[in-house]
C-alpha atoms as a PDB file:
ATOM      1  CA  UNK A   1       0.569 -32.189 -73.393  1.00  0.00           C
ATOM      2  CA  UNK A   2       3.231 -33.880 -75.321  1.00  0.00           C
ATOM      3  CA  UNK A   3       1.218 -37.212 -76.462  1.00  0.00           C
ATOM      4  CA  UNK A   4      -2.206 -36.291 -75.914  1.00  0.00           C
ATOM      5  CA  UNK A   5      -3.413 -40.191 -76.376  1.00  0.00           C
ATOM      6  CA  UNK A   6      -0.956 -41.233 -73.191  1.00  0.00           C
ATOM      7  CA  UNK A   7      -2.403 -38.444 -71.134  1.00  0.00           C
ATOM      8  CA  UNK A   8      -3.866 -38.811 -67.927  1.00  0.00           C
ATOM      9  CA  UNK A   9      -7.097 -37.337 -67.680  1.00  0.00           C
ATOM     10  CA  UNK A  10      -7.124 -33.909 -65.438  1.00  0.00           C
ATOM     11  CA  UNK A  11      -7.064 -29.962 -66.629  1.00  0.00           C
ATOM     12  CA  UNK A  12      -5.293 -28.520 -69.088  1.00  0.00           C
ATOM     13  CA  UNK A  13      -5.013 -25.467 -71.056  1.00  0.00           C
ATOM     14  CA  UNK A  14      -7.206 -25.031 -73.538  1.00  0.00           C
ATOM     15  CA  UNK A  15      -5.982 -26.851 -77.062  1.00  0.00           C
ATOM     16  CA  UNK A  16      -7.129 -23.501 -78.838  1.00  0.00           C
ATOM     17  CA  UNK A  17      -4.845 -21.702 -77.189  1.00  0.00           C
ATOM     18  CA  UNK A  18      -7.595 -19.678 -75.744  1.00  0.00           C
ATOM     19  CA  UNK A  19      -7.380 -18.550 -71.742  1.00  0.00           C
ATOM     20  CA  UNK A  20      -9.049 -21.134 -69.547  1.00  0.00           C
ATOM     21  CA  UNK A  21      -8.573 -24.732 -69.270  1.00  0.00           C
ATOM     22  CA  UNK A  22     -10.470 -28.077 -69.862  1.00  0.00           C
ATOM     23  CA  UNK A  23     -11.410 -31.563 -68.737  1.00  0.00           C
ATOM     24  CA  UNK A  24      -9.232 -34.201 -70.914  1.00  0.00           C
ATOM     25  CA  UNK A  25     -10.898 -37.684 -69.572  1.00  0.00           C
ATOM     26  CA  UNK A  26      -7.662 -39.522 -70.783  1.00  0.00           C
ATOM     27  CA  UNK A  27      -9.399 -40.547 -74.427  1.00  0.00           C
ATOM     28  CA  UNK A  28     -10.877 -37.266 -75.598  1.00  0.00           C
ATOM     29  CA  UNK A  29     -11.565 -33.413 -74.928  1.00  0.00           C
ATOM     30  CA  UNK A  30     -14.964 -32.525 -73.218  1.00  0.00           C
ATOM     31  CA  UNK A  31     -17.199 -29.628 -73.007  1.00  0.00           C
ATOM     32  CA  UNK A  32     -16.020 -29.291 -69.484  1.00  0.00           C
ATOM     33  CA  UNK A  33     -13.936 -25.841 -69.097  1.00  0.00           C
ATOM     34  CA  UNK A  34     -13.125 -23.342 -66.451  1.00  0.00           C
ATOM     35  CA  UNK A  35     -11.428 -19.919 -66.389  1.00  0.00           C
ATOM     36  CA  UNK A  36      -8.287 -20.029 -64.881  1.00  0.00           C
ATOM     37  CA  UNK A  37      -7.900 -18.910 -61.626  1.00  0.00           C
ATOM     38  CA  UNK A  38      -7.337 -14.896 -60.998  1.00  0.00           C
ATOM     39  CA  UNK A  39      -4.277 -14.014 -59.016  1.00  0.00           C
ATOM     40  CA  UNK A  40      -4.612 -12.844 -55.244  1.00  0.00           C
ATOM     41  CA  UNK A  41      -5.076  -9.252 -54.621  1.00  0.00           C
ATOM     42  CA  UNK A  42      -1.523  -7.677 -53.911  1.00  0.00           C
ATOM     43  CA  UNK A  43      -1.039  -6.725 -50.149  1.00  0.00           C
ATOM     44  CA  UNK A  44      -2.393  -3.161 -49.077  1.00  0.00           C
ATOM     45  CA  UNK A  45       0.362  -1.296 -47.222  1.00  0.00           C
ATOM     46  CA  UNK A  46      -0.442  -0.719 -43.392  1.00  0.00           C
ATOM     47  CA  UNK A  47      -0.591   3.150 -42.886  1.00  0.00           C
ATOM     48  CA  UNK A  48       1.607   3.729 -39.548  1.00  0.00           C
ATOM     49  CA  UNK A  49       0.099   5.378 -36.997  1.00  0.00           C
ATOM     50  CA  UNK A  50       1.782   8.610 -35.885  1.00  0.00           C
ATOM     51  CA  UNK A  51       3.565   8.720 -32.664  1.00  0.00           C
ATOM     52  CA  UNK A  52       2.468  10.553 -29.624  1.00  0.00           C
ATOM     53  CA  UNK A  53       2.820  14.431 -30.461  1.00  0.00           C
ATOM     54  CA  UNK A  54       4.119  13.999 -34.249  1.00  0.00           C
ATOM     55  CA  UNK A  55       2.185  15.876 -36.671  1.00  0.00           C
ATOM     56  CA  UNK A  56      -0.288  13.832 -39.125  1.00  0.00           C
ATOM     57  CA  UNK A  57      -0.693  14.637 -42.222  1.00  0.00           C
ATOM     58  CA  UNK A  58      -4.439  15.359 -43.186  1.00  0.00           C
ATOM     59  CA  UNK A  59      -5.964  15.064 -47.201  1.00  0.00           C
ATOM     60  CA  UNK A  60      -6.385  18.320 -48.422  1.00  0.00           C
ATOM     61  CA  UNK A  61      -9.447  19.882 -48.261  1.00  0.00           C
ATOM     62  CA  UNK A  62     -11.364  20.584 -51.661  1.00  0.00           C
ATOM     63  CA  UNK A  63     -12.735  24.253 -52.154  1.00  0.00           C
ATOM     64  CA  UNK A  64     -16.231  24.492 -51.917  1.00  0.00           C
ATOM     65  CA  UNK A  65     -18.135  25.161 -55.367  1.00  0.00           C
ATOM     66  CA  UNK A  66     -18.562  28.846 -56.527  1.00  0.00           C
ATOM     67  CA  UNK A  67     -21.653  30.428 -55.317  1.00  0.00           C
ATOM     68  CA  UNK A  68     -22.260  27.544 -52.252  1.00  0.00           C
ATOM     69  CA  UNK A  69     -22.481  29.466 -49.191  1.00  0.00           C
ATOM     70  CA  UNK A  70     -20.195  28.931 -46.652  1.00  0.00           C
ATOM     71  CA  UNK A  71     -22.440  29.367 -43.541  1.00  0.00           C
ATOM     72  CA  UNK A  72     -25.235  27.321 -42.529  1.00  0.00           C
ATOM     73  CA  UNK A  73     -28.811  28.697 -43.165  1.00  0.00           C
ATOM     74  CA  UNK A  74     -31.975  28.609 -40.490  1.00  0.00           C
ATOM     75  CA  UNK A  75     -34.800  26.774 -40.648  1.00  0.00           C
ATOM     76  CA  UNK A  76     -37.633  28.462 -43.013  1.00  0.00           C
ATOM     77  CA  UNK A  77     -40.167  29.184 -39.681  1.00  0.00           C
ATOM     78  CA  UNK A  78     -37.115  31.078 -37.905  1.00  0.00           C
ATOM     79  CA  UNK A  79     -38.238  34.421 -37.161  1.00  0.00           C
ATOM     80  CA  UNK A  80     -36.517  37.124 -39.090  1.00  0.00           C
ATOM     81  CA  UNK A  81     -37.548  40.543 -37.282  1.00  0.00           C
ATOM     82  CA  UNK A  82     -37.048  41.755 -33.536  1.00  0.00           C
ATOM     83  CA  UNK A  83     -38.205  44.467 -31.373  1.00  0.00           C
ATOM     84  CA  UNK A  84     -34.842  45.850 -31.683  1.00  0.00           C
ATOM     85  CA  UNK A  85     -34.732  46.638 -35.382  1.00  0.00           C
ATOM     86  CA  UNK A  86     -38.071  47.850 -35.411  1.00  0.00           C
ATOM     87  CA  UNK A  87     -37.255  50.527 -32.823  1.00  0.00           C
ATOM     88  CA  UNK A  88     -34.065  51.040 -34.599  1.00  0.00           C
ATOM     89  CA  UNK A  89     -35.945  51.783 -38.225  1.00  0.00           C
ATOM     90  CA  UNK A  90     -38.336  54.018 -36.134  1.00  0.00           C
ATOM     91  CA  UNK A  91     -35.837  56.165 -33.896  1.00  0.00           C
ATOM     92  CA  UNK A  92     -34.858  58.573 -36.670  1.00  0.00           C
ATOM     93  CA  UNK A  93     -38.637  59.951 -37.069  1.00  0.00           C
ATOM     94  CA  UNK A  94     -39.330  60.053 -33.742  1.00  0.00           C
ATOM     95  CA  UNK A  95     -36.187  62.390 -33.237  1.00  0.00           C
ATOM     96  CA  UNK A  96     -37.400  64.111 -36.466  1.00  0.00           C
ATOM     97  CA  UNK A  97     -40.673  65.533 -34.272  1.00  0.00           C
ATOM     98  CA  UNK A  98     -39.029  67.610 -31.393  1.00  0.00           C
ATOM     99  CA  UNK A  99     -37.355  69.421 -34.572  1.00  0.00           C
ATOM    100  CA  UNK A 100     -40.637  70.288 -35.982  1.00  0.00           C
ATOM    101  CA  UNK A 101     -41.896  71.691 -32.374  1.00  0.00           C
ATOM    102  CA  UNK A 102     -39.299  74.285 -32.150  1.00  0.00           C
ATOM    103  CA  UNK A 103     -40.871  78.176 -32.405  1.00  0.00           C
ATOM    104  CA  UNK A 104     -38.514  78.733 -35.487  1.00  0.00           C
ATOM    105  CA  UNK A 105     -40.337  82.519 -35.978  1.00  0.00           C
ATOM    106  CA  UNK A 106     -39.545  83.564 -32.480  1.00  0.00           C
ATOM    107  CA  UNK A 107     -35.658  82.097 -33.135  1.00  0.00           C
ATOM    108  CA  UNK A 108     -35.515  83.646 -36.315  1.00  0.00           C
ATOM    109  CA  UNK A 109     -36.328  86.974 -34.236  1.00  0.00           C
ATOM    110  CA  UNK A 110     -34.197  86.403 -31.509  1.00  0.00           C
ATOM    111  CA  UNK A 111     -31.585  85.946 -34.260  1.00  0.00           C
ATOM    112  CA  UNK A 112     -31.817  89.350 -35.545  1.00  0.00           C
ATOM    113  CA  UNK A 113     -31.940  91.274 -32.241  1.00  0.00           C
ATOM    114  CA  UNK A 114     -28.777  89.613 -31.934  1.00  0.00           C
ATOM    115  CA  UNK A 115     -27.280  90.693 -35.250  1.00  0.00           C
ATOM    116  CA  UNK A 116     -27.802  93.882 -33.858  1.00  0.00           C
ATOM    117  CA  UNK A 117     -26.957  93.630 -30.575  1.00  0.00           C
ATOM    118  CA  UNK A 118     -23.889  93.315 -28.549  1.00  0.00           C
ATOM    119  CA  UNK A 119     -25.735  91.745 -25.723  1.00  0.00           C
ATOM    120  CA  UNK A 120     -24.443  88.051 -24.896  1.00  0.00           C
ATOM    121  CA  UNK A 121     -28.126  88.145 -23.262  1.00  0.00           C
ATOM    122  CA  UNK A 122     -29.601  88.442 -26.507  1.00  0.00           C
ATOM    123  CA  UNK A 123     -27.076  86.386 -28.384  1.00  0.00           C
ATOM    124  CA  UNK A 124     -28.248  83.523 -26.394  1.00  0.00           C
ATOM    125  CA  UNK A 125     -31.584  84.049 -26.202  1.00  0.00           C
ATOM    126  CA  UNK A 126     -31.763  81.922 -29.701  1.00  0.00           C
ATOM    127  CA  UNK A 127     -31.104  78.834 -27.759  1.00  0.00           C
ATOM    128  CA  UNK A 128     -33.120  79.541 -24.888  1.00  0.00           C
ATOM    129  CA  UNK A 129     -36.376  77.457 -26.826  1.00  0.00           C
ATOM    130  CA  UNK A 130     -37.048  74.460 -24.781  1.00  0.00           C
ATOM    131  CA  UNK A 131     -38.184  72.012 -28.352  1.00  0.00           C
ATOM    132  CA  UNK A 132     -34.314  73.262 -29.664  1.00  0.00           C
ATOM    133  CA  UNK A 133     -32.649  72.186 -26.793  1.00  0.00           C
ATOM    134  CA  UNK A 134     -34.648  68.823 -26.531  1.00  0.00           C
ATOM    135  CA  UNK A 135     -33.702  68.370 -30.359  1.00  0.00           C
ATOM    136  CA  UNK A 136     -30.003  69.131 -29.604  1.00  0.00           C
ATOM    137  CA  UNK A 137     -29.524  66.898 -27.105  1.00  0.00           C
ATOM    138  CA  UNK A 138     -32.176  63.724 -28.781  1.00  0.00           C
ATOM    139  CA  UNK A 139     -30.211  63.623 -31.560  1.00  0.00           C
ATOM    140  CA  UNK A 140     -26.955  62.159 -30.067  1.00  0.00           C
ATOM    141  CA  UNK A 141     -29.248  59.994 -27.672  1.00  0.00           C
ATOM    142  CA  UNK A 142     -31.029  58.124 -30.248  1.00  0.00           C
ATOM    143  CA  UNK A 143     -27.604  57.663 -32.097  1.00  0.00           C
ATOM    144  CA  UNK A 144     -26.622  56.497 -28.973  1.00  0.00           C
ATOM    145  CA  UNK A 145     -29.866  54.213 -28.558  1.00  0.00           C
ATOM    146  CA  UNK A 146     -29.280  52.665 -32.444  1.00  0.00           C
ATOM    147  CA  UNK A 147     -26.095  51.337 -31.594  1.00  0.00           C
ATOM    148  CA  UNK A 148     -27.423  49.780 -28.089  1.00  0.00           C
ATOM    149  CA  UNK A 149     -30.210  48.557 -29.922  1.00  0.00           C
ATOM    150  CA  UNK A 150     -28.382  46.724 -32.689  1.00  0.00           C
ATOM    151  CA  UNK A 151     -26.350  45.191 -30.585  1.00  0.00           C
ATOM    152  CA  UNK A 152     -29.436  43.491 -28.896  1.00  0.00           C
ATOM    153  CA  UNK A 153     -31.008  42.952 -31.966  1.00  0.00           C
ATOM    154  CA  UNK A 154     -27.506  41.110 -33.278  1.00  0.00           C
ATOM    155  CA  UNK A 155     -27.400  38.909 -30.106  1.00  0.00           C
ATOM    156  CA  UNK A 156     -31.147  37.758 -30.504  1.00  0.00           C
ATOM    157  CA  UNK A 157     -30.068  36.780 -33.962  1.00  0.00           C
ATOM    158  CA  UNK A 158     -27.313  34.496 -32.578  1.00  0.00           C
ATOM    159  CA  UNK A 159     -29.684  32.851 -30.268  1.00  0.00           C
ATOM    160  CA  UNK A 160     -32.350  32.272 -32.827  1.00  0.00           C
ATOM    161  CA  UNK A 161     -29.152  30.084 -35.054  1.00  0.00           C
ATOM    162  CA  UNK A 162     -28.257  33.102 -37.259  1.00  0.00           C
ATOM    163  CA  UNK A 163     -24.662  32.696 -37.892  1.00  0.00           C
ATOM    164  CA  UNK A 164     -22.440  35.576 -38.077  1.00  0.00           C
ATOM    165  CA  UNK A 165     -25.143  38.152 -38.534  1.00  0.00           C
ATOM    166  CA  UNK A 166     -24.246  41.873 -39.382  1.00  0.00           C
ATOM    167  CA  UNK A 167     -22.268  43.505 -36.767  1.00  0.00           C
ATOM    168  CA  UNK A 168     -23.784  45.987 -34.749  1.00  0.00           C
ATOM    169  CA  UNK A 169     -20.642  48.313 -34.824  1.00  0.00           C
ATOM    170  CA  UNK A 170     -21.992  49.054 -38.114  1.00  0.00           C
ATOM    171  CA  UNK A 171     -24.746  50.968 -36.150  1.00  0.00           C
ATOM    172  CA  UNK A 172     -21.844  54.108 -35.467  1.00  0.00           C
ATOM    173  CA  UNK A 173     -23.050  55.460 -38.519  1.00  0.00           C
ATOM    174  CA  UNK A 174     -26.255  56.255 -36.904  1.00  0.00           C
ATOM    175  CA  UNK A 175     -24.195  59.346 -36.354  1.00  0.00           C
ATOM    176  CA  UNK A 176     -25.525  59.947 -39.791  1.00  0.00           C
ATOM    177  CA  UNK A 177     -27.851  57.612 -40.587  1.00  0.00           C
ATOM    178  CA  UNK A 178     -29.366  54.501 -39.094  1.00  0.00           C
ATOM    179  CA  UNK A 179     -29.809  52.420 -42.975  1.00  0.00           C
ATOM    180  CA  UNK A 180     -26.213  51.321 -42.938  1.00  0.00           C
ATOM    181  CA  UNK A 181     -27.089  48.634 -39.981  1.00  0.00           C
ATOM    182  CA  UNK A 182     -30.347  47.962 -41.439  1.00  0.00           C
ATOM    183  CA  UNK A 183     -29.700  47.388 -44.970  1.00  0.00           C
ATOM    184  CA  UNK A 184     -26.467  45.479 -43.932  1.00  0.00           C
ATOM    185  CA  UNK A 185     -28.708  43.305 -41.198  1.00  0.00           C
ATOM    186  CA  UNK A 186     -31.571  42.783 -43.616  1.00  0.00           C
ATOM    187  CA  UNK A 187     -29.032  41.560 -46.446  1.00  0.00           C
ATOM    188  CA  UNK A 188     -27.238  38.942 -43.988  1.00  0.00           C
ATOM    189  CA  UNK A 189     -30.529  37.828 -42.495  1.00  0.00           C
ATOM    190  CA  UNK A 190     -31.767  37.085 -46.501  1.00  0.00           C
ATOM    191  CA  UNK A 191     -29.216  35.025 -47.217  1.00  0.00           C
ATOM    192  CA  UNK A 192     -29.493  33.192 -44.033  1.00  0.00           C
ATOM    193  CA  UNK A 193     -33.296  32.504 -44.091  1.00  0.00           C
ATOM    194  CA  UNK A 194     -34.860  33.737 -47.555  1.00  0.00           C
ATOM    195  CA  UNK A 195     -37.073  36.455 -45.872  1.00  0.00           C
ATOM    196  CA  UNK A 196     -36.235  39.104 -43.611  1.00  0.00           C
ATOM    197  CA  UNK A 197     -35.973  41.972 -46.056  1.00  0.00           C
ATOM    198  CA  UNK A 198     -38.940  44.213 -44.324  1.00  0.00           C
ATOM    199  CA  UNK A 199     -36.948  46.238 -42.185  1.00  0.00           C
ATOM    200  CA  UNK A 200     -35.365  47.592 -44.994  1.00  0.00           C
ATOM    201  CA  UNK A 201     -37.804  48.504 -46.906  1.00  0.00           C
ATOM    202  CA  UNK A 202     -40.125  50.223 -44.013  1.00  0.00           C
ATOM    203  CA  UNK A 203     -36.041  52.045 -43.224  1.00  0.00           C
ATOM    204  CA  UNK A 204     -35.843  53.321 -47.206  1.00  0.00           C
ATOM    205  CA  UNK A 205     -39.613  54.254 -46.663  1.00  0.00           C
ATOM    206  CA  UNK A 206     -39.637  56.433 -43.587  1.00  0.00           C
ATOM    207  CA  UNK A 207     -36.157  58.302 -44.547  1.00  0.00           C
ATOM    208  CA  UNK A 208     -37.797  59.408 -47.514  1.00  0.00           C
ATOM    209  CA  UNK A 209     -40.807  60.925 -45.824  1.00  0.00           C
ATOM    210  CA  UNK A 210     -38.167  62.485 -43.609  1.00  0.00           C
ATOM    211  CA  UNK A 211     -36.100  64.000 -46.687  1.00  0.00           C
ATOM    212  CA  UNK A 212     -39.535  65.568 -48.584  1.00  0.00           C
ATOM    213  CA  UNK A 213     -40.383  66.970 -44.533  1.00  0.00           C
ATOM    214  CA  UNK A 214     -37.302  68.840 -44.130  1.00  0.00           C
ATOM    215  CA  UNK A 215     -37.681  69.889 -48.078  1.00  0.00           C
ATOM    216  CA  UNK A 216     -40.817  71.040 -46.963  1.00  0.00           C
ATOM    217  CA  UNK A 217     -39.793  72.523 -43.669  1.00  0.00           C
ATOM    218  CA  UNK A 218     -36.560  74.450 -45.538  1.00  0.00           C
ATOM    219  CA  UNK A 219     -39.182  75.749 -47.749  1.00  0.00           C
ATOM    220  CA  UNK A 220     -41.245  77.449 -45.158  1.00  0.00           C
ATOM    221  CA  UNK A 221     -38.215  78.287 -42.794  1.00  0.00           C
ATOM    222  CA  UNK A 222     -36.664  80.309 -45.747  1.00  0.00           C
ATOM    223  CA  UNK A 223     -39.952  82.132 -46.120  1.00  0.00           C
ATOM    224  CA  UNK A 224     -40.589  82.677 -42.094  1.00  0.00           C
ATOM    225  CA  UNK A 225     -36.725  83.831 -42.559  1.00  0.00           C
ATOM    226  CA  UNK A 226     -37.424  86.789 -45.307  1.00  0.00           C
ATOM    227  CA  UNK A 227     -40.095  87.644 -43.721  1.00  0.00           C
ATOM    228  CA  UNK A 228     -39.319  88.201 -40.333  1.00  0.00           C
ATOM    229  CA  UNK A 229     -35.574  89.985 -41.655  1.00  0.00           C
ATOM    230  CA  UNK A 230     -38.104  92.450 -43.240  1.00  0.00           C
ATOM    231  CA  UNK A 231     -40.263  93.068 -40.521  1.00  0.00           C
ATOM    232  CA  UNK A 232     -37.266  93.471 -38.191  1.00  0.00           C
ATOM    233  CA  UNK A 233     -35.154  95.225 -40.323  1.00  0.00           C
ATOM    234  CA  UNK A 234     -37.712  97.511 -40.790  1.00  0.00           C
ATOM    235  CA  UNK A 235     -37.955  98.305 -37.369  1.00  0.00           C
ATOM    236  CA  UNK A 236     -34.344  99.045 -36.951  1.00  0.00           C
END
């Protein structure tokens, strides 16, 4: 205002200078005061739509934390273990037993007639015992039973909501050993649930008793072996 006294009464800035403004009632200031009013939002841009068949470009994803895991877990009540990895832990010391049935005297025998013999007769006489041929052949068909097995064992996983469980081509190895599928399983299955680590265990647990057996067995096949070479020898 120019001439405050002449003006009309209405809002004006404040006379302090301060932001706001106040009620002049023509004669005087009052204690009547507002803020002044805030200025309208600016426009938000309308994102186009993209045509049929062009490409749309999509935020980029953030990376997931270290250590989250990246595949969804089961529920806690899941069942962990199957019929399938049980047989598979237990295989190896069944085939163990026809091994421990063969007549290793009377092959240790047949093995020195043969040393000195020419006879093809006599040469294959050694594999004429029925437990060696049994253990021969059950070796390749319990390798060949792991790898069926942990591929049923792997598929019952799928259907119980285990996602992408240990592979059961891992289970080739049981060409020497069946605790590369187990560990592997029982390590995937853990992560998944929390539990599942028993099959493992029992696994470490029988191939040790099968490792201090055929200690044990080596033992008394190398003393059936210098004993029956001096018997025989001594009959030659």
């Amino acid at each position: 205002m120019s001439d405050p006294r002449t003006a009309p009464a209405g809002w004006y800035p404040e006379p302090s200078g301060a932001e706001g403004q106040r009620w002049w009632d023509g004669t005087q200031w009052t204690e009547y005061s507002t803020p002044l009013a805030p200025p309208p939002p600016a426009p938000q841009p309308v994102q186009q739509q993209p045509a049929y068949g062009q490409y749309a470009p999509q935020p980029p994803q953030q990376p997931l934390p270290y250590g989250q895991p990246t595949v969804s877990t089961v529920d806690a009540a899941t069942p962990t273990s199957t019929v399938w990895i049980w047989l598979i832990v237990a295989l190896p010391a069944l085939g163990f037993v026809p091994f421990l049935l063969i007549d290793w005297r009377r092959i240790l025998e047949l093995s020195v007639d043969a040393a000195y013999s020419s006879s093809p007769a006599a040469q294959l006489a050694v594999y004429s015992d029925p437990w060696y041929v049994v253990s021969s052949l059950s070796g390749w068909a319990i390798a060949a039973l792991i790898v069926l097995f942990a591929y049923f064992d792997r598929r019952e996983l799928v259907k119980r909501g285990f996602e992408r469980p240990f592979h059961w081509a891992w289970a080739f190895f049981a060409l020497f050993t069946s605790l590369v599928y187990v560990i592997g399983r029982s390590v995937v299955v853990k992560r998944r649930s929390g539990r599942g680590m028993a099959p493992m265990w029992v696994a470490i647990a029988v191939t040790v008793v099968i490792m201090v057996g055929a200690i044990a067995w080596f033992a008394i096949f190398m003393m059936m072996a210098f004993e029956t070479a001096y018997e025989q020898g001594s009959l030659y």
